[in-house]
Protein backbone atom coordinates (compact mmCIF):
# COMPACT_ATOMS: atom_id res chain seq x y z
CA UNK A 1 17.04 -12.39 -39.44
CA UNK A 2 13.88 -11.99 -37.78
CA UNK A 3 15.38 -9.11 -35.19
CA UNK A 4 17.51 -7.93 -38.35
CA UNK A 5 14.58 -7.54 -40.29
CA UNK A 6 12.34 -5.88 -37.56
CA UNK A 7 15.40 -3.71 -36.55
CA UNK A 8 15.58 -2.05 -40.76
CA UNK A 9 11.67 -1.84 -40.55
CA UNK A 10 11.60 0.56 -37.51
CA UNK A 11 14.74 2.48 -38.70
CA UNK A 12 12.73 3.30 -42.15
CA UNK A 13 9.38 3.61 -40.51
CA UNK A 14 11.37 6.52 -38.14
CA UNK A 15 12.86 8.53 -40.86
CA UNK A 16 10.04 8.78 -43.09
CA UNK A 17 9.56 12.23 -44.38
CA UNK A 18 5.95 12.77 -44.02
CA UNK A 19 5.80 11.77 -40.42
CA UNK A 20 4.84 14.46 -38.27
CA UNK A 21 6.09 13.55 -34.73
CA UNK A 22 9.75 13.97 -33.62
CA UNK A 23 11.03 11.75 -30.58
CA UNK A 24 12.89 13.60 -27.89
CA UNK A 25 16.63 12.38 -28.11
CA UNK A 26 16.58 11.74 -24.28
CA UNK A 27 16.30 8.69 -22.89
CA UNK A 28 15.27 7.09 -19.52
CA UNK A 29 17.48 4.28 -19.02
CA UNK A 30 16.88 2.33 -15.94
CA UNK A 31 17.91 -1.24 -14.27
CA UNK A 32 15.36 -3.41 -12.83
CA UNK A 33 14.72 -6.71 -12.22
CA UNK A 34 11.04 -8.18 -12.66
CA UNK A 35 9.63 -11.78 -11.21
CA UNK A 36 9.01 -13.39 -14.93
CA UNK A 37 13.19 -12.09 -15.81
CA UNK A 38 16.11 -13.70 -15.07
CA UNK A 39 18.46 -11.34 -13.27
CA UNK A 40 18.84 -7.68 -13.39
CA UNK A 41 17.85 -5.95 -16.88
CA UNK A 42 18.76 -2.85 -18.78
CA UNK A 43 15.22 -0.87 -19.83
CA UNK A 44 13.44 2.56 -20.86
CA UNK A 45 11.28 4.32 -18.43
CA UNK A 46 8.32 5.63 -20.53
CA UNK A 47 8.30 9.29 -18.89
CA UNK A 48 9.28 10.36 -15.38
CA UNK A 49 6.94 8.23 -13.59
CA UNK A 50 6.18 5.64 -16.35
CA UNK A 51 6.14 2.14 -17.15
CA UNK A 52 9.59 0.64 -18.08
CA UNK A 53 10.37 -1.13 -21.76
CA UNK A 54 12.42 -4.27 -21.60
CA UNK A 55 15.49 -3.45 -24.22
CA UNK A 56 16.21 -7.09 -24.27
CA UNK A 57 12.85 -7.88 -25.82
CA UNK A 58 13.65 -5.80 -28.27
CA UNK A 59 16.83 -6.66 -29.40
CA UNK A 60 18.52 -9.97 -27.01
CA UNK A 61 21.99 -8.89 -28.10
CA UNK A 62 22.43 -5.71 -25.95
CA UNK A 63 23.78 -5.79 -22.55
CA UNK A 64 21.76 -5.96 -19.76
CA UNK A 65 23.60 -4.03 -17.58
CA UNK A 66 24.34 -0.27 -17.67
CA UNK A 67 28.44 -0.51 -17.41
CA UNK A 68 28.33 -2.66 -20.45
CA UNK A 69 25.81 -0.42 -22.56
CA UNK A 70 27.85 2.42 -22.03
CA UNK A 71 30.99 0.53 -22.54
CA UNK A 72 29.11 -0.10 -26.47
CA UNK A 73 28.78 3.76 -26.72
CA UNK A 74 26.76 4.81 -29.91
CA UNK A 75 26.15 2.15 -30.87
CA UNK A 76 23.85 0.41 -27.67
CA UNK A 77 22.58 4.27 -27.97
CA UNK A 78 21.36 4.24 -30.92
CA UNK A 79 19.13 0.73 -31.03
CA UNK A 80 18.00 2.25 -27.57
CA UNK A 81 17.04 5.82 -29.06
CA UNK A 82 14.89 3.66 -32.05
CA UNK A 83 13.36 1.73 -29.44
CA UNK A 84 12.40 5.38 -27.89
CA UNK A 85 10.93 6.81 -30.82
CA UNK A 86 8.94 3.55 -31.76
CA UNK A 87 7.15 3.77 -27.94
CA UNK A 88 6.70 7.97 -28.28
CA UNK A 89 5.38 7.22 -31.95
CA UNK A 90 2.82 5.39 -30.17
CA UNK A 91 2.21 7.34 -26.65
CA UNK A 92 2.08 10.17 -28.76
CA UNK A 93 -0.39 9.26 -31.22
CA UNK A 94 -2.96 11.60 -32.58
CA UNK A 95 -5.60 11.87 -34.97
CA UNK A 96 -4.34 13.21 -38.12
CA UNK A 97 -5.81 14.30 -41.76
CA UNK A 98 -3.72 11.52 -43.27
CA UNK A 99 -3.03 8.41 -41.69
CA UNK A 100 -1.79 6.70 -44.74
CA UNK A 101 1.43 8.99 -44.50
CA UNK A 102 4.14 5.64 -43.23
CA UNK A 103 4.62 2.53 -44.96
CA UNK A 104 5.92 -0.74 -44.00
CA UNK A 105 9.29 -1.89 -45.09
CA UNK A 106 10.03 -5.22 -45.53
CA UNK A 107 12.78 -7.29 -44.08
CA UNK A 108 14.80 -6.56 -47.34
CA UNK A 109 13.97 -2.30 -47.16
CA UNK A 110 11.66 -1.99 -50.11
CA UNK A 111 8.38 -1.00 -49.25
CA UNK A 112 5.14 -2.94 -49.34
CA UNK A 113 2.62 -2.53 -51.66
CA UNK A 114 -0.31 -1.34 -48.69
CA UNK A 115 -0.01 1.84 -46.88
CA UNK A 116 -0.11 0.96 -42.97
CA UNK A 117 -1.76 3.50 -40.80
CA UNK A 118 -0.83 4.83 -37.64
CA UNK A 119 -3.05 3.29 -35.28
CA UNK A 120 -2.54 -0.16 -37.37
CA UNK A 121 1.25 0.77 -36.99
CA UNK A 122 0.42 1.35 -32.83
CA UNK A 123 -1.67 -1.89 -32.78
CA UNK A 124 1.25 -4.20 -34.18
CA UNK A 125 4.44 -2.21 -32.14
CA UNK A 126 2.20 -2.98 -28.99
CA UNK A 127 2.18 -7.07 -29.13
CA UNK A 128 5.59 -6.81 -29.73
CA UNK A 129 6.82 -4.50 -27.43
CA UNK A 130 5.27 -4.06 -24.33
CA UNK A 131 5.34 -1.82 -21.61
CA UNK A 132 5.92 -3.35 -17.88
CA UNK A 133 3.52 -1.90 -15.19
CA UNK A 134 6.03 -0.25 -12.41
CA UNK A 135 4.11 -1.84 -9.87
CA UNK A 136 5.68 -5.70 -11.70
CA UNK A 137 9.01 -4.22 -11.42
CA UNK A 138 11.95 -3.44 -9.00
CA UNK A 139 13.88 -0.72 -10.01
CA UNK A 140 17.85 -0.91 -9.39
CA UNK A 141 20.39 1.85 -9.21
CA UNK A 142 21.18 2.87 -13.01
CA UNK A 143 24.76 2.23 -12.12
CA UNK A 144 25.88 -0.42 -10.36
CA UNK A 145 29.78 -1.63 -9.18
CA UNK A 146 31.29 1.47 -11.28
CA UNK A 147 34.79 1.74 -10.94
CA UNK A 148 34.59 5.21 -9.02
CA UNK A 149 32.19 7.20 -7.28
CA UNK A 150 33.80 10.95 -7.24
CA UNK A 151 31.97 13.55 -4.77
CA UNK A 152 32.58 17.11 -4.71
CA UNK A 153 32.57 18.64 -1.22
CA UNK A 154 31.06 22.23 -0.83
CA UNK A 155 30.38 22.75 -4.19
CA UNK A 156 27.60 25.54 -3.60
CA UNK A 157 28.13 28.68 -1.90
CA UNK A 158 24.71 28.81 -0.15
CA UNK A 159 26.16 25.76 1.33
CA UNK A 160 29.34 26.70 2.69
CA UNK A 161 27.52 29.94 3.87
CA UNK A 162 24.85 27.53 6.05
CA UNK A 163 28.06 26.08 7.73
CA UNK A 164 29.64 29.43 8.16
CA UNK A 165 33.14 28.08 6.11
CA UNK A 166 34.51 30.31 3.43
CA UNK A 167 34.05 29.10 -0.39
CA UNK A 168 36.90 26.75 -1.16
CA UNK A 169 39.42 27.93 -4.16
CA UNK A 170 39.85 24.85 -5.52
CA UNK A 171 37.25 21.07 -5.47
CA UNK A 172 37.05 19.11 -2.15
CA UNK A 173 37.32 15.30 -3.90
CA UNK A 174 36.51 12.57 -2.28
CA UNK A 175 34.92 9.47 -2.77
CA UNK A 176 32.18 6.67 -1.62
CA UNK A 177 32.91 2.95 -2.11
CA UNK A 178 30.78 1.57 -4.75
CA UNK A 179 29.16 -1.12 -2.04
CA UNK A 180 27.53 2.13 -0.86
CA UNK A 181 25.21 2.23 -3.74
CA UNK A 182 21.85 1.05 -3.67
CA UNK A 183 18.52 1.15 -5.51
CA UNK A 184 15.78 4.43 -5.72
CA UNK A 185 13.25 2.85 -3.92
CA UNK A 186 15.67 0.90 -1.16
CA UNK A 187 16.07 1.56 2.27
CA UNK A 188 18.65 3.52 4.48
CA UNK A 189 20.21 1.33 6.98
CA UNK A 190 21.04 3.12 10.27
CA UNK A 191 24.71 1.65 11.54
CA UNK A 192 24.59 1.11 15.05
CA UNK A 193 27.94 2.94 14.91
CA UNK A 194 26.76 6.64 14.01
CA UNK A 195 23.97 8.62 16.15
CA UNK A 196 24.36 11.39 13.30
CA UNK A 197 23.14 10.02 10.14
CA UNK A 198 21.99 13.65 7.77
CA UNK A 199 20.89 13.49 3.85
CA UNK A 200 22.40 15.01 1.41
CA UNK A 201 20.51 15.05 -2.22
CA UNK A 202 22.50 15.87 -5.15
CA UNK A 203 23.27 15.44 -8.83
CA UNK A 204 24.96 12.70 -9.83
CA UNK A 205 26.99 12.57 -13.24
CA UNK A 206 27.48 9.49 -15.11
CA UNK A 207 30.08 9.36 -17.13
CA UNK A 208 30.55 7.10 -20.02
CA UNK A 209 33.62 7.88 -22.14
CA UNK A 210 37.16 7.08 -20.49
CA UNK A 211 39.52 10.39 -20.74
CA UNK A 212 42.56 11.89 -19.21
CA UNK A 213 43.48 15.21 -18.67
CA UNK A 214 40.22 16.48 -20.67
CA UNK A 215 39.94 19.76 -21.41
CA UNK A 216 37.00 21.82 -20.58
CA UNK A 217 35.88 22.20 -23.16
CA UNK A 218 35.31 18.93 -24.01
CA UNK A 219 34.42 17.42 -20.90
CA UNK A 220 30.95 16.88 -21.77
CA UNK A 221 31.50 14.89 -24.28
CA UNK A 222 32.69 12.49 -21.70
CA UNK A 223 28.94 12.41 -19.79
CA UNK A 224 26.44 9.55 -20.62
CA UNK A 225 23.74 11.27 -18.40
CA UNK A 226 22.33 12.45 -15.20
CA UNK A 227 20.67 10.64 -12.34
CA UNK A 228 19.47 11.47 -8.60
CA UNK A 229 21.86 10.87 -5.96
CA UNK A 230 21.00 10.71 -2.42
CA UNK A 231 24.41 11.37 -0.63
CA UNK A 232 23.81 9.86 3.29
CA UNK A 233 26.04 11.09 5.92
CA UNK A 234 27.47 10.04 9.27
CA UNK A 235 28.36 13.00 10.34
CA UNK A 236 29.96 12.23 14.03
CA UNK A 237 32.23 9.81 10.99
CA UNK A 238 33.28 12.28 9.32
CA UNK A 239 33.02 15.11 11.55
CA UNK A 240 35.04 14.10 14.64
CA UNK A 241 36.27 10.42 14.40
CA UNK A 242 38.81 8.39 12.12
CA UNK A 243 41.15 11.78 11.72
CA UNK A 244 38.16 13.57 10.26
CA UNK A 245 38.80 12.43 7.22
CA UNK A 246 35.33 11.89 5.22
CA UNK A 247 35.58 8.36 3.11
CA UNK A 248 33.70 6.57 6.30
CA UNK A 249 31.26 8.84 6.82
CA UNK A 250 30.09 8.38 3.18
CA UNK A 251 30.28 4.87 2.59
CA UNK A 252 28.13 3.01 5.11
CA UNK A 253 26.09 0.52 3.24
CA UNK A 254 22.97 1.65 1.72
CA UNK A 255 24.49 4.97 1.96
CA UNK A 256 24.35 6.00 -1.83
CA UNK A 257 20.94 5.80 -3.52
CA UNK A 258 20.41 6.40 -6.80
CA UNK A 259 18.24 6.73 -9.44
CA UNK A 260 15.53 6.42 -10.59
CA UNK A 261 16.85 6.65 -14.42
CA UNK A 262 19.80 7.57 -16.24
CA UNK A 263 18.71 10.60 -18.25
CA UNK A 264 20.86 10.82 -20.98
CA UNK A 265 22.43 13.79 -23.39
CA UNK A 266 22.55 14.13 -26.49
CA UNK A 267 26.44 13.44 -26.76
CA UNK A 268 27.95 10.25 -25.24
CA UNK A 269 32.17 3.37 -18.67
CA UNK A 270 30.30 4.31 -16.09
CA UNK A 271 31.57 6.50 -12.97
CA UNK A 272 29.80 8.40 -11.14
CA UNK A 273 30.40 11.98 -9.75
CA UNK A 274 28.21 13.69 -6.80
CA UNK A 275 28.36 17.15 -7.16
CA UNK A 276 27.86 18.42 -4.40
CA UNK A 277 24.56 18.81 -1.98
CA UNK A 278 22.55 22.52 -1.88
CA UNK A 279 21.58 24.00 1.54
CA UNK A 280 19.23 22.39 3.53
CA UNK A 281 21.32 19.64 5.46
CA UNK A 282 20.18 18.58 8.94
CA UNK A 283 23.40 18.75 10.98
CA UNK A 284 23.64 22.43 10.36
CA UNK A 285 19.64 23.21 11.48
CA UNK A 286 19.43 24.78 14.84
CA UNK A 287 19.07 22.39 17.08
CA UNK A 288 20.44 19.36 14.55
CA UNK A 289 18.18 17.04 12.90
CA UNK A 290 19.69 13.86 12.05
CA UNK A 291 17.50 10.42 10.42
CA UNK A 292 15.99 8.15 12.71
CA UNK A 293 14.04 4.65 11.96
CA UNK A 294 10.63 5.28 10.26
CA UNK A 295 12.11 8.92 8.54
CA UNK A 296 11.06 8.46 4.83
CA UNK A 297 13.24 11.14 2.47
CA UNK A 298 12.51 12.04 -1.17
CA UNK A 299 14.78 13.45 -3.38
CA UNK A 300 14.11 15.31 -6.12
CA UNK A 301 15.89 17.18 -8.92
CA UNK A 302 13.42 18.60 -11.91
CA UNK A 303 13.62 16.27 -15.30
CA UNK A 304 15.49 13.43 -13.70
CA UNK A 305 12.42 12.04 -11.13
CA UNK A 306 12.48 11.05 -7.41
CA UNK A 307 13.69 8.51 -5.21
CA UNK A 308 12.17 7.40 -1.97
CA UNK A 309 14.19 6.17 0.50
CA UNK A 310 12.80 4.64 4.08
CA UNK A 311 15.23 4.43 7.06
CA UNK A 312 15.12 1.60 9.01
């Protein structure tokens, strides 16, 4: 009753009339494991860069992994966008002429006799609902074991043009194993097997709505969100050897980072699609420049954040 209770409290507290601050209906959701958690946990990053929430602290019935969350569709979402209003009420907090404008609702929905003001309101949601230091956490891959990974070859002109290959007429597919996939922050394992390991960094659709033959039209009602993908590539793999076919160049271990955060949409179990990589690749630099131990590469794509990745 107690979560319940809490749970009605913060839904009336968010649609009161007179408050004047409006949470973004984005979200940050991010995987992580910290030393004082058992196992891997679903959270909110508090801002590109920020601190992460624990969801499970907030309400212990939601998943605690992303493929699950999704699988719950609105409704996960919408105990996750609460929780996201209820921190931005608070990170967001500014002086204002009247402070008496929210009142607390009781466990049963009618509201108490007191007026509670906003930095009482911001005193109380903090002890309850705290925010983890990113330096306590360890961030994992927003997605992890999904039952696809679907990448889109060539999928930019200025691309194609850097390789001197004509735009294709119809999607290069093909696909990474899911082992591949690793966390934002992880490392790049060289395999002794390539000499010719290139980056690739590109946006990474996750989808969370099953569909077949989807028009159009509709397909974006099929995305959960966006995330950072950082598409390593042995290119001798998939260049020269094994038929030059491209599944073995892509799917090394440690060979798909991603992250740091599932940004979602406003519309919403769990595949991901790589779309594709923009100019800039080392095997096509004159002379080639491929990874070697010590190389540290960042990825970044505006909104979504930055992963880190060290070769070793």
């Amino acid at each position: 009753m107690l979560v319940s209770g809490r749970r009605r409290w913060l839904t009336a507290l968010l649609q009161a009339q007179r408050w004047p601050f409006q949470p973004s209906r984005d979200m940050r959701l991010v995987q992580f494991r910290a030393p004082h958690l058992t196992g891997p946990h679903l959270g909110l990053e508090s801002g590109n860069g920020g601190g992460v929430i624990n969801l499970s602290a907030f309400d212990p019935t939601l998943p605690k992994t992303m493929i699950e969350f999704l699988g719950q569709g609105e409704a996960a979402l919408s105990v996750a966008k609460r929780k996201l209003g209820v921190s931005l009420l608070c990170s967001n907090r500014q002086p204002y002429e009247n402070e008496e404008a929210v009142y607390c609702y009781a466990a049963a929905g009618s509201p108490q006799s007191a007026p509670l003001s906003c930095s009482g309101l911001c005193r109380a949601l903090a002890a309850q609902l705290p925010v983890l230091p990113r330096s306590e956490v360890t961030f994992l891959a927003p997605v992890t074991r999904p039952d696809k990974v679907v990448c889109v070859g060539m999928n930019y002109v200025d691309h194609c043009k850097e390789q001197n290959v004509p735009v294709p007429k119809e999607p290069i597919i093909f696909s990474k194993f899911s082992s591949s996939i690793v966390g934002p922050y992880d490392e790049v394992v060289l395999p002794p097997e390539s000499q010719e390991v290139d980056w690739e960094v590109e946006l990474a659709v996750v989808i969370g709505k099953k569909g077949k033959h989807i028009k159009a039209t509709d397909a974006m009602a099929h995305v959960a969100g966006f995330t950072v993908a950082h598409d390593v590539t042995a290119r001798d793999w998939q260049m020269r050897r094994n038929g030059k076919q491209w599944l073995l160049g892509k799917t090394f271990d440690t060979f798909c980072p991603l992250g740091p955060a599932l940004v979602t949409k406003d519309s919403v179990a769990g595949d991901v699609i790589l779309t594709g990589t923009p100019p800039g690749v080392g095997v096509f630099r004159k002379p080639p420049v491929f990874l070697k131990k010590g190389d540290e590469v960042q990825c970044e794509i505006e909104e979504l954040g930055v992963i880190v990745n060290k070769v070793v």
